[in-house]
N, C-alpha and C. Protein backbone atom coordinates (compact mmCIF):
# COMPACT_ATOMS: atom_id res chain seq x y z
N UNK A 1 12.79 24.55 -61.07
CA UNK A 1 11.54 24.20 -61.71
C UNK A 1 11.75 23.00 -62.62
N UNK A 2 10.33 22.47 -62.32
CA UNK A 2 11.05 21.04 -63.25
C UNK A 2 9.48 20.98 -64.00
N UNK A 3 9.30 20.78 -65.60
CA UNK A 3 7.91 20.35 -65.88
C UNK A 3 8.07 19.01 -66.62
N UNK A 4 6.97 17.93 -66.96
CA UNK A 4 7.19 16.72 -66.93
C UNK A 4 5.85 16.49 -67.67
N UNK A 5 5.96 14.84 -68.58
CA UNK A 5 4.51 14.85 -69.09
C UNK A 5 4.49 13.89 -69.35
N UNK A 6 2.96 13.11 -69.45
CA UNK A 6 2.91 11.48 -68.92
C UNK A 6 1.69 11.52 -70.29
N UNK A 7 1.21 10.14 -70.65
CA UNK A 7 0.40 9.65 -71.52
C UNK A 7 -0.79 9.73 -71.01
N UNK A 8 -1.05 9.19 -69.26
CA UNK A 8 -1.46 8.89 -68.69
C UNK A 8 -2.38 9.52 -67.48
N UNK A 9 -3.47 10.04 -67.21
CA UNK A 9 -3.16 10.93 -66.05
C UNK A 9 -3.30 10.14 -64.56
N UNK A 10 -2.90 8.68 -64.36
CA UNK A 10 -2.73 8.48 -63.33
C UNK A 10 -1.22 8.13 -63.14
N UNK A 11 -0.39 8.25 -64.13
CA UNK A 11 0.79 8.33 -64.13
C UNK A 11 1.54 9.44 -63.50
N UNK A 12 0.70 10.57 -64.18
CA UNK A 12 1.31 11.92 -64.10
C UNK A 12 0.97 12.31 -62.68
N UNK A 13 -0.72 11.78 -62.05
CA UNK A 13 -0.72 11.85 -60.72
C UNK A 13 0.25 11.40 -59.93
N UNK A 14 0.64 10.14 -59.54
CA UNK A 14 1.62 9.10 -59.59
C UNK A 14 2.85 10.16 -58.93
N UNK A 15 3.55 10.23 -60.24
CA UNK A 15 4.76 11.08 -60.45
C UNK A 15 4.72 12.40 -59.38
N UNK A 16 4.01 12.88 -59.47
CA UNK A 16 3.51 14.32 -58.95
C UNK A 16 3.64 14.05 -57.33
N UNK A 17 2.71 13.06 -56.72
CA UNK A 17 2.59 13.15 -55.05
C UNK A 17 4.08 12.57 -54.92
N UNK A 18 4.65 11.18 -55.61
CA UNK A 18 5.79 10.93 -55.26
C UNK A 18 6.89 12.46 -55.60
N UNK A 19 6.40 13.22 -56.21
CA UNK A 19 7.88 14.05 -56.11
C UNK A 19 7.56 14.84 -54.65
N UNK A 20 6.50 15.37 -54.31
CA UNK A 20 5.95 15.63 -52.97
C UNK A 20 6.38 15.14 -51.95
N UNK A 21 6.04 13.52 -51.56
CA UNK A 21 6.58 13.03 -50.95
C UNK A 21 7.87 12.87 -50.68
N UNK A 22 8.82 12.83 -51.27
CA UNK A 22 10.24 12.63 -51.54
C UNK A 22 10.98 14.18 -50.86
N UNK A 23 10.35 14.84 -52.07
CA UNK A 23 10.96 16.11 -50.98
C UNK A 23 10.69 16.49 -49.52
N UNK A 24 9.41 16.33 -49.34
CA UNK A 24 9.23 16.24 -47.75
C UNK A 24 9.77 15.63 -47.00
N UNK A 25 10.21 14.21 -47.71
CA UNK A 25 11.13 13.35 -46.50
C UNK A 25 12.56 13.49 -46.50
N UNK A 26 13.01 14.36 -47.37
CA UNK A 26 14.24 15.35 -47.17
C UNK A 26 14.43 16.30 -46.69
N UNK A 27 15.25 16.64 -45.13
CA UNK A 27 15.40 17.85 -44.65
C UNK A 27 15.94 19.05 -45.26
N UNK A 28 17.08 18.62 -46.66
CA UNK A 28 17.68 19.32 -47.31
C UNK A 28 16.95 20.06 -48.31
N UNK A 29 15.92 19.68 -48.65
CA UNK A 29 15.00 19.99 -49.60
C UNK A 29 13.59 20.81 -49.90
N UNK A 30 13.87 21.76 -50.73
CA UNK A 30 12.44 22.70 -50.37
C UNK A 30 10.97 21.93 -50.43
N UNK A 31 9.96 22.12 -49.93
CA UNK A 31 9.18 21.75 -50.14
C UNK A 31 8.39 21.84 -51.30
N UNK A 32 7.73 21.06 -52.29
CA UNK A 32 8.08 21.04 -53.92
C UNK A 32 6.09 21.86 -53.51
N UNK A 33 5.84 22.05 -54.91
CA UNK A 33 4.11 22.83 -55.36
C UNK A 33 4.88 21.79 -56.59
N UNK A 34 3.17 21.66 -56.80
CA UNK A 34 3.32 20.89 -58.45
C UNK A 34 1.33 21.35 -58.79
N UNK A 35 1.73 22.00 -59.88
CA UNK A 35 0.62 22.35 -61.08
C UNK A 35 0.58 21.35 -61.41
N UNK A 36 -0.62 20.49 -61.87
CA UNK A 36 -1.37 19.26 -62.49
C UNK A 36 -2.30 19.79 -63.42
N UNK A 37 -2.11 20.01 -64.92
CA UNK A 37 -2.96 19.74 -65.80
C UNK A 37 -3.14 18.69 -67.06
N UNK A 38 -3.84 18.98 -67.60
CA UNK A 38 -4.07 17.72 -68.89
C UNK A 38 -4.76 18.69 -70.26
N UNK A 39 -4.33 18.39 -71.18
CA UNK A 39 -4.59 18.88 -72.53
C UNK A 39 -3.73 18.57 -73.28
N UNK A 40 -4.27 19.32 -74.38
CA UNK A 40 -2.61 19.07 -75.83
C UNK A 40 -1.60 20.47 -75.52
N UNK A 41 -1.01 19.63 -76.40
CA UNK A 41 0.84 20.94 -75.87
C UNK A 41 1.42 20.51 -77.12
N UNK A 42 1.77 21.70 -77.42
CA UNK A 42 2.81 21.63 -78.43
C UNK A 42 4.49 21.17 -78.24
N UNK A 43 5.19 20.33 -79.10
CA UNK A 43 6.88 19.86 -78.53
C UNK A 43 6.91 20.38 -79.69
N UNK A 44 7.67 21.41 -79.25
CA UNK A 44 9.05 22.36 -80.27
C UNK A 44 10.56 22.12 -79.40
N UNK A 45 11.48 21.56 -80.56
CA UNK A 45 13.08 21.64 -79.52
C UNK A 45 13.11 21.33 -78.35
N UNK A 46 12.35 20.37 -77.31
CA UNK A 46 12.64 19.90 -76.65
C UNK A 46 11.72 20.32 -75.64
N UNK A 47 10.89 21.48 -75.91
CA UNK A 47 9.96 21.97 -74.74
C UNK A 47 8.72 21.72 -74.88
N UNK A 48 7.64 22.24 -74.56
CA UNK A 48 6.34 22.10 -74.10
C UNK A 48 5.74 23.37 -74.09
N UNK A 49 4.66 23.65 -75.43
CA UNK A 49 4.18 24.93 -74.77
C UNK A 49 2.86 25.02 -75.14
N UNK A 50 1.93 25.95 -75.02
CA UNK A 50 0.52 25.54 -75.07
C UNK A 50 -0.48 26.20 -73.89
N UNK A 51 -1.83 26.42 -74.19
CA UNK A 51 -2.72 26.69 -73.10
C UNK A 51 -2.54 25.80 -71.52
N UNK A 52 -2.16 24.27 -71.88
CA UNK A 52 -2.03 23.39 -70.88
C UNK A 52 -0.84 23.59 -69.86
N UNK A 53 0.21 24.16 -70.59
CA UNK A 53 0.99 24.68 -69.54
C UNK A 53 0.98 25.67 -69.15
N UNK A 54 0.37 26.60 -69.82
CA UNK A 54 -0.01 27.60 -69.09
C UNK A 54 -0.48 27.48 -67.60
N UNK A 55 -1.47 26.82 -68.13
CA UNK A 55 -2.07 26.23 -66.76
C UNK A 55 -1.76 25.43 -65.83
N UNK A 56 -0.69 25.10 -65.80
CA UNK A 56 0.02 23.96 -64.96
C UNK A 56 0.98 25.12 -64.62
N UNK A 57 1.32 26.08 -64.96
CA UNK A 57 2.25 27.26 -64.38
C UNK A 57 1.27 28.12 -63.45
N UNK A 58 0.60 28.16 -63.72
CA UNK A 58 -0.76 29.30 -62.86
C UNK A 58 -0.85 28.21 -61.55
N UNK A 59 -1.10 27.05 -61.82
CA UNK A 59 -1.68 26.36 -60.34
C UNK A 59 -0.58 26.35 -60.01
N UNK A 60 0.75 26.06 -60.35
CA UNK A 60 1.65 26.09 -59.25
C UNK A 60 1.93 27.29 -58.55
N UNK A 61 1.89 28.46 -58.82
CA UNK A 61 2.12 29.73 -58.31
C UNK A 61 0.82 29.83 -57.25
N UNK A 62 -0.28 29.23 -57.25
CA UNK A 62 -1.13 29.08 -56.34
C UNK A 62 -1.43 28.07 -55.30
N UNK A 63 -0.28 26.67 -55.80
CA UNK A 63 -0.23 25.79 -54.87
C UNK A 63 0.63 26.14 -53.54
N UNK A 64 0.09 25.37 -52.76
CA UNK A 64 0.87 25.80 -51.02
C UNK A 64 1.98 24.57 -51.33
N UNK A 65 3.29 24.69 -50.40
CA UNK A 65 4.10 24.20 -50.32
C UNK A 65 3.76 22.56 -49.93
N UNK A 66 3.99 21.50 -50.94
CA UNK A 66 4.04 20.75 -50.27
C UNK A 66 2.67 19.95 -50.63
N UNK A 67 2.24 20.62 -51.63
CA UNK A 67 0.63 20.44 -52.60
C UNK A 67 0.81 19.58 -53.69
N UNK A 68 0.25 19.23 -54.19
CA UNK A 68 -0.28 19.02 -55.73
C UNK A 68 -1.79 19.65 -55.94
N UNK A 69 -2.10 20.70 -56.84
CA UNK A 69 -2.98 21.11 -57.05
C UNK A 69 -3.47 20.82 -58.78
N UNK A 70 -4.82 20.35 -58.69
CA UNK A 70 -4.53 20.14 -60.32
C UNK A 70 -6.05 20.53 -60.71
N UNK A 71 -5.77 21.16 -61.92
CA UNK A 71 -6.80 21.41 -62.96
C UNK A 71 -8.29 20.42 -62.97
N UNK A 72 -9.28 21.70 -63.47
CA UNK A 72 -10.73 20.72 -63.41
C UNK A 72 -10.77 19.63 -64.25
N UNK A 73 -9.94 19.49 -65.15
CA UNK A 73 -9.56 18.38 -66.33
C UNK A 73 -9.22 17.14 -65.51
N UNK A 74 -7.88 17.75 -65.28
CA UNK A 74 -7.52 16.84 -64.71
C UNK A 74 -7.73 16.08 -63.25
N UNK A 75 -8.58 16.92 -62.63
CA UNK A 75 -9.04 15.99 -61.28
C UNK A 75 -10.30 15.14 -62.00
């Protein structure tokens, strides 16, 4: 699991299909889900926590392999 966070949300889009892409064009490699949301988040020690990731953890457990699924915010 990897989570990640941009200023930007066409950055963070950006980031997101290219990690998609990338893994797909690796045979060695699982096919990635990526949760896409946008809000405020709290940085404590190095992490990220908050309603927004919450929600960026929920869509990924609902994204299909090989997705980017993202929040009503953020689409």
């Amino acid at each position: 699991e990897v989570m990640f966070a941009a200023d930007d949300m066409t950055v963070a889009a950006r980031i997101a299909l290219e990690l998609v892409e990338t893994s797909a064009a690796d045979p060695t490699l699982p096919e990635l889900r990526v949760g896409l949301a946008c809000g405020p988040t709290l940085a404590w020690q190095g992490d990220l926590f908050g309603p927004t990731v919450n929600l960026a953890s929920r869509l990924v457990n609902l994204a299909r392999p090989g997705t980017v699924l993202l929040s009503p915010d953020a689409a």
